[in-house]
PDB file of N, CA and C in Angstrom:
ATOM      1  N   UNK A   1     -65.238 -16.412 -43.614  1.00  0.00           N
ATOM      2  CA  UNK A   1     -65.715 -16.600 -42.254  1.00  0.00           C
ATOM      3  C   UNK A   1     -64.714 -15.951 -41.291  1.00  0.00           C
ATOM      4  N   UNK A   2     -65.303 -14.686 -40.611  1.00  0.00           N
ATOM      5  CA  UNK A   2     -64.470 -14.460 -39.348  1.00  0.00           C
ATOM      6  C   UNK A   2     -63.617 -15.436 -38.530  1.00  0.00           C
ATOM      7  N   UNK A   3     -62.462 -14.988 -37.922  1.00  0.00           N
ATOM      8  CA  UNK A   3     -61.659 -15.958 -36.783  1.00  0.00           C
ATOM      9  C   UNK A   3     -61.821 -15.603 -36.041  1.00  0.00           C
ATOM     10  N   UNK A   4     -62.048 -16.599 -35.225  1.00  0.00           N
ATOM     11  CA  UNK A   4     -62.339 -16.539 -33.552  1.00  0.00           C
ATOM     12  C   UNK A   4     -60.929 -16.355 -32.837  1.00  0.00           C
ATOM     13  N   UNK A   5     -60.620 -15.701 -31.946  1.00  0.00           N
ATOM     14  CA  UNK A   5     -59.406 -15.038 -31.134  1.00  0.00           C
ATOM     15  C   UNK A   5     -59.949 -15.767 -30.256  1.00  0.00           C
ATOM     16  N   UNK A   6     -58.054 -16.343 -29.811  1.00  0.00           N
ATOM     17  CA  UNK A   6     -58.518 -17.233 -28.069  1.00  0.00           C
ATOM     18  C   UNK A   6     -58.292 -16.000 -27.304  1.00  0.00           C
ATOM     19  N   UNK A   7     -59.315 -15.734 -26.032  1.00  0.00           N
ATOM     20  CA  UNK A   7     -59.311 -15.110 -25.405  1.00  0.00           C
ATOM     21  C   UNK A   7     -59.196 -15.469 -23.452  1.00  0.00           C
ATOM     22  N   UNK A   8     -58.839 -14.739 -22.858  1.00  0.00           N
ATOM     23  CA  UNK A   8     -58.496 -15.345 -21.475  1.00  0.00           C
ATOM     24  C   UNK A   8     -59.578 -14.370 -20.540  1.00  0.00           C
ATOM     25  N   UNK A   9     -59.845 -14.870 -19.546  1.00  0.00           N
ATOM     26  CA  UNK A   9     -60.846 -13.890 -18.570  1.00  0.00           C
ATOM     27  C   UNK A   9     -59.761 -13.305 -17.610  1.00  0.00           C
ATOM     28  N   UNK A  10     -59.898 -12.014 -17.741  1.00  0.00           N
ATOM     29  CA  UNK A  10     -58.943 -11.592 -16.188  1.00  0.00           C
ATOM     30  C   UNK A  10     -59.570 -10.525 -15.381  1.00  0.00           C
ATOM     31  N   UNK A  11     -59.006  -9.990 -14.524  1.00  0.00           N
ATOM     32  CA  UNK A  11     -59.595  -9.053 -13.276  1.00  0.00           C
ATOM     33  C   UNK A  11     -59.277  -7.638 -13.817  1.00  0.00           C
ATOM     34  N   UNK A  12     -58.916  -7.087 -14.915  1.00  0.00           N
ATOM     35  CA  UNK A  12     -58.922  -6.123 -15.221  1.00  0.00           C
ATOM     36  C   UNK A  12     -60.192  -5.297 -16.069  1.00  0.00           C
ATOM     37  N   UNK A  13     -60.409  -4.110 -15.277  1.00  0.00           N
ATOM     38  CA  UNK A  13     -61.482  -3.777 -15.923  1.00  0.00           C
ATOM     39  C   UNK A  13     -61.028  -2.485 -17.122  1.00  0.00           C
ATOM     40  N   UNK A  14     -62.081  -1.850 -17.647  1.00  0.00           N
ATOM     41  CA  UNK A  14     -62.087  -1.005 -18.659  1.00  0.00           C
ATOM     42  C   UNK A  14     -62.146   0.581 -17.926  1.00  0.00           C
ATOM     43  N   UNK A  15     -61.056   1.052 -17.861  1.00  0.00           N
ATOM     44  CA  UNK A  15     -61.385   2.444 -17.607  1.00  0.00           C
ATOM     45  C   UNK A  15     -62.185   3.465 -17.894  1.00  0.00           C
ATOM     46  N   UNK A  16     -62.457   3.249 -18.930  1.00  0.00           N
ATOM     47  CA  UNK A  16     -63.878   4.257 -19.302  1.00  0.00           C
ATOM     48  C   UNK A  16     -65.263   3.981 -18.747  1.00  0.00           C
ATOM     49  N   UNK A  17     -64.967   2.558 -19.426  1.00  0.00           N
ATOM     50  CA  UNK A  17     -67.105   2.398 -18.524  1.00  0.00           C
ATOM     51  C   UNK A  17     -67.329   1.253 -17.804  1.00  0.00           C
ATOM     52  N   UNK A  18     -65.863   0.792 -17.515  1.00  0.00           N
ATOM     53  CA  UNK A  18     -65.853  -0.250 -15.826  1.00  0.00           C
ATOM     54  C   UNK A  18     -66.264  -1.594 -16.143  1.00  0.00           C
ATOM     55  N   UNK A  19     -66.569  -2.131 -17.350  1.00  0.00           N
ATOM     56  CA  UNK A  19     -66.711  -3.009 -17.674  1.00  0.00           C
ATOM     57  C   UNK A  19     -66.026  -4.363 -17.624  1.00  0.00           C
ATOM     58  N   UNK A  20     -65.818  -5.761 -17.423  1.00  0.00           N
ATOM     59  CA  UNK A  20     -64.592  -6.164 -17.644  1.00  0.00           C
ATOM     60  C   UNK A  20     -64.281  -6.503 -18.579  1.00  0.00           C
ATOM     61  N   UNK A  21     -62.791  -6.738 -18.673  1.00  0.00           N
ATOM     62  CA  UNK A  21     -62.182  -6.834 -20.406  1.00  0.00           C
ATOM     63  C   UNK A  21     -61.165  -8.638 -20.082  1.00  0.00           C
ATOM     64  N   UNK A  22     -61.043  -8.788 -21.424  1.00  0.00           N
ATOM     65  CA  UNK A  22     -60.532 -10.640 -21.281  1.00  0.00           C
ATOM     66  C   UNK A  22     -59.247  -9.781 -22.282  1.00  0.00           C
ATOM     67  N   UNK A  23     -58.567 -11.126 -22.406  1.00  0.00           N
ATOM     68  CA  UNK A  23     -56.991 -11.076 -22.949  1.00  0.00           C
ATOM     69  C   UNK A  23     -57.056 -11.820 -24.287  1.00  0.00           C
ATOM     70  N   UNK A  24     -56.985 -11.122 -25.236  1.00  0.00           N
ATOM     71  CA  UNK A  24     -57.053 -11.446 -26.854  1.00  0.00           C
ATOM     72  C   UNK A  24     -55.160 -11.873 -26.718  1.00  0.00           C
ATOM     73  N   UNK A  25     -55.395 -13.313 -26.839  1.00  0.00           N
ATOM     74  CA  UNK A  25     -54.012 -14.213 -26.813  1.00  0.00           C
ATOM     75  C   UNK A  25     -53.388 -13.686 -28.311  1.00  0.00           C
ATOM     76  N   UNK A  26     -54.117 -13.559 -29.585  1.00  0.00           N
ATOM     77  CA  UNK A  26     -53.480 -13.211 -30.574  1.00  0.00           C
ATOM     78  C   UNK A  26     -53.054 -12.296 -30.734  1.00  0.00           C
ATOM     79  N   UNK A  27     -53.820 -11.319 -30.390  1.00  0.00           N
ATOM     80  CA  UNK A  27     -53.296  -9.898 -30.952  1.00  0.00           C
ATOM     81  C   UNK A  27     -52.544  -8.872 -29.438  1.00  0.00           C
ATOM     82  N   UNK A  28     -52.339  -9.718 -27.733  1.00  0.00           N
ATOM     83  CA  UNK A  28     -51.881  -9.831 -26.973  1.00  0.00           C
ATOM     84  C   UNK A  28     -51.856  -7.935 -26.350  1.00  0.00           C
ATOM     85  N   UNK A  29     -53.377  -7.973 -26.701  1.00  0.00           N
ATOM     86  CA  UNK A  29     -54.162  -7.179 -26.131  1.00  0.00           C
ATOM     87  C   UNK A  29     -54.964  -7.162 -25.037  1.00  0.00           C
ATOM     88  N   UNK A  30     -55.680  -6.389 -24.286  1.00  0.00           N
ATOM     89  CA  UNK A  30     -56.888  -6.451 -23.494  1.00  0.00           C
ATOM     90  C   UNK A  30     -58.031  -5.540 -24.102  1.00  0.00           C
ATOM     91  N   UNK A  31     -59.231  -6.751 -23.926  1.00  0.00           N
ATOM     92  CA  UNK A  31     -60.227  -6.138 -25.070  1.00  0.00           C
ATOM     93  C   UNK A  31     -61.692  -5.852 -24.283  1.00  0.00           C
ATOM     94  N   UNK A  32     -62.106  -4.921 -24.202  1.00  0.00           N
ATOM     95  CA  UNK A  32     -63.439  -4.934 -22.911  1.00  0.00           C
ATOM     96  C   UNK A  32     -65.061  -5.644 -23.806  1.00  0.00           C
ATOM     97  N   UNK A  33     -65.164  -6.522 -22.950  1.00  0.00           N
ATOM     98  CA  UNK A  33     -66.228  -7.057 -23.040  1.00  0.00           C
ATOM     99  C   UNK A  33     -68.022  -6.699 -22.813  1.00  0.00           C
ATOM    100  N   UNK A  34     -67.943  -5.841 -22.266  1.00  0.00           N
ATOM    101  CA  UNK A  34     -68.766  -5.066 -21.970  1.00  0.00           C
ATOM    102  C   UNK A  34     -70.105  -4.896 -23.076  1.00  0.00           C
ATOM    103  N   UNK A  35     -71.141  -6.194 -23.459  1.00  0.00           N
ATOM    104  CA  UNK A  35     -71.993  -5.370 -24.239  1.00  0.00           C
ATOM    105  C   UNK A  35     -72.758  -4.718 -24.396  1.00  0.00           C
ATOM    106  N   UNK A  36     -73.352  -4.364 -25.559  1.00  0.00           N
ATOM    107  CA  UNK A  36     -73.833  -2.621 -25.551  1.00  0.00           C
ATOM    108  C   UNK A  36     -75.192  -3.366 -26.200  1.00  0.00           C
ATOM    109  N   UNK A  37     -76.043  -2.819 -25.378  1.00  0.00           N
ATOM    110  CA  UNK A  37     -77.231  -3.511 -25.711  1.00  0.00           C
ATOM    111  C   UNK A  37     -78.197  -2.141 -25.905  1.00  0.00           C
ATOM    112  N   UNK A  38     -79.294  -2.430 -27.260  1.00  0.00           N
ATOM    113  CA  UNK A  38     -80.450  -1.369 -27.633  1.00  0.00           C
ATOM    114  C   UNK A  38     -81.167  -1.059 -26.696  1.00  0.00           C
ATOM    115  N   UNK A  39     -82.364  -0.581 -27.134  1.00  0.00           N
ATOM    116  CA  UNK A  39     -83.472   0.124 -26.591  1.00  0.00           C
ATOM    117  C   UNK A  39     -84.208  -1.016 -26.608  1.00  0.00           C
ATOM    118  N   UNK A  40     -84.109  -1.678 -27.348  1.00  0.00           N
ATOM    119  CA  UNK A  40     -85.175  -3.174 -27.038  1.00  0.00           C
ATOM    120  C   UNK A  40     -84.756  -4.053 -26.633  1.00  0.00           C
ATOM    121  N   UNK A  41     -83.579  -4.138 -25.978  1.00  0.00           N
ATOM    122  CA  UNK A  41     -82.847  -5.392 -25.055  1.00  0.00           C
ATOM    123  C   UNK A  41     -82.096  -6.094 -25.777  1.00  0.00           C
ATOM    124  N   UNK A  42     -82.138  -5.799 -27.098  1.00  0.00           N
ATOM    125  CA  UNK A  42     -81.503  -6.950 -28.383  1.00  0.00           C
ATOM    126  C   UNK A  42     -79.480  -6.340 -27.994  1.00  0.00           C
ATOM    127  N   UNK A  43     -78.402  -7.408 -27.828  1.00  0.00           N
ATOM    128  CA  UNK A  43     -77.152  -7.074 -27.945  1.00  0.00           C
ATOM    129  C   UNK A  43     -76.950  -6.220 -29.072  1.00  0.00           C
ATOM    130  N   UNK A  44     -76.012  -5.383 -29.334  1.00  0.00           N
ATOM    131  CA  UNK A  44     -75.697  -4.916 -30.835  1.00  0.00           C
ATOM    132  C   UNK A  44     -73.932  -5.123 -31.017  1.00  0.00           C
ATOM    133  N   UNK A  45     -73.628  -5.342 -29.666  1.00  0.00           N
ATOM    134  CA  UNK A  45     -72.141  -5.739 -29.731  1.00  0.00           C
ATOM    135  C   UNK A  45     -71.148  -5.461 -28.344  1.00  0.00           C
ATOM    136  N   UNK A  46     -70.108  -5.374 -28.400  1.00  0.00           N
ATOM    137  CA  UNK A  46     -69.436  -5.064 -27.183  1.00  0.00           C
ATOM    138  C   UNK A  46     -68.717  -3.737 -27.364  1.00  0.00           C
ATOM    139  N   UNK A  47     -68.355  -3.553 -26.198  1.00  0.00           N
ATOM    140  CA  UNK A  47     -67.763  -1.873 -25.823  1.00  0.00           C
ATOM    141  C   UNK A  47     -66.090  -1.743 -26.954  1.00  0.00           C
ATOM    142  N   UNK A  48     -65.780  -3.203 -26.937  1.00  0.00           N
ATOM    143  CA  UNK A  48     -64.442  -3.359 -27.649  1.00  0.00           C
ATOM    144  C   UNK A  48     -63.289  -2.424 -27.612  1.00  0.00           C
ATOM    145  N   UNK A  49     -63.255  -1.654 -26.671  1.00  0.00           N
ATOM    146  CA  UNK A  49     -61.614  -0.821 -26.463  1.00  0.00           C
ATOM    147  C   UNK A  49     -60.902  -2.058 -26.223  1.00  0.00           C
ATOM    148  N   UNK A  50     -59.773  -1.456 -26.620  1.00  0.00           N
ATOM    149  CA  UNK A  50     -58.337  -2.395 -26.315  1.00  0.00           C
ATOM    150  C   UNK A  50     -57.567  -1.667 -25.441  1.00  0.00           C
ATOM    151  N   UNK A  51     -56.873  -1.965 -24.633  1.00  0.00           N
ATOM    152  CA  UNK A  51     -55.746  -1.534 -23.722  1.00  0.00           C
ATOM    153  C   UNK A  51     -54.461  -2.446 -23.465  1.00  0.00           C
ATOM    154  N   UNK A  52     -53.317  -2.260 -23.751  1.00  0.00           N
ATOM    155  CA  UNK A  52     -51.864  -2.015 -23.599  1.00  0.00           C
ATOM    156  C   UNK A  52     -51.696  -2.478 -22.162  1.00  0.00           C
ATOM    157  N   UNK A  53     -51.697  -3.238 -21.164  1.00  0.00           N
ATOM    158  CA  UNK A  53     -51.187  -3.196 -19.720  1.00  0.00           C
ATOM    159  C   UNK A  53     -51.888  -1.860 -19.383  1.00  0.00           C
ATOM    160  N   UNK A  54     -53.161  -1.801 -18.884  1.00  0.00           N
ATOM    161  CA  UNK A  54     -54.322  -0.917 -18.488  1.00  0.00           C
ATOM    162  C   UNK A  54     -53.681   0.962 -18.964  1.00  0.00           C
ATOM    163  N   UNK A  55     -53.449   0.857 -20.324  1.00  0.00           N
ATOM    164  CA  UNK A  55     -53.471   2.100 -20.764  1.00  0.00           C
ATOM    165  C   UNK A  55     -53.594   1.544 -22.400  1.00  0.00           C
ATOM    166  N   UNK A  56     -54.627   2.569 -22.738  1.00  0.00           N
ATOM    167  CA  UNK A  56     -55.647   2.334 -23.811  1.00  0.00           C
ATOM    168  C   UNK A  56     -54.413   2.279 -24.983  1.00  0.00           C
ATOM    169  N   UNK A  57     -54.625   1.234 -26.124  1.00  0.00           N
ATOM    170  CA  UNK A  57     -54.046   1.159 -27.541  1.00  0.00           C
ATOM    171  C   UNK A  57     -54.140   1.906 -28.122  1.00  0.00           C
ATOM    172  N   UNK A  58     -53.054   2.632 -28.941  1.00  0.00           N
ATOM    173  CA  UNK A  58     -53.276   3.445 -29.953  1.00  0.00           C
ATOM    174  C   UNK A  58     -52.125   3.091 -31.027  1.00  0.00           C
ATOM    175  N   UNK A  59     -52.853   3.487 -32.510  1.00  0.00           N
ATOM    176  CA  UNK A  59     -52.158   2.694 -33.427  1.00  0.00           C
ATOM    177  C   UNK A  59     -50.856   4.300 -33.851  1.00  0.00           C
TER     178      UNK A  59
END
């Protein structure tokens, strides 16, 4: 079973597609929330970039 990450709401948005993003307490990231929904209205998931203090993660 997947783990759920505590996450925090904040005022920072996603630079790419403006979305807003919350604060993944575990992995002490910012993760954009933004979901990405089909052609038939059904969710399929979220935009999920991560960003570093509003400059994007890279491994």
């Amino acid at each position: 079973m997947p783990r759920k990450h505590k996450t925090l709401p904040t005022g920072f948005k996603c630079p790419e597609c403006d979305g807003k993003c919350v604060y993944n307490v575990d992995l002490g990231l910012f993760v954009c929330a933004r979901p990405l929904i089909t052609a038939d209205g059904q969710i399929k998931g979220s935009c999920g970039k991560f960003y570093l203090d509003k400059t994007k993660y890279k491994q």
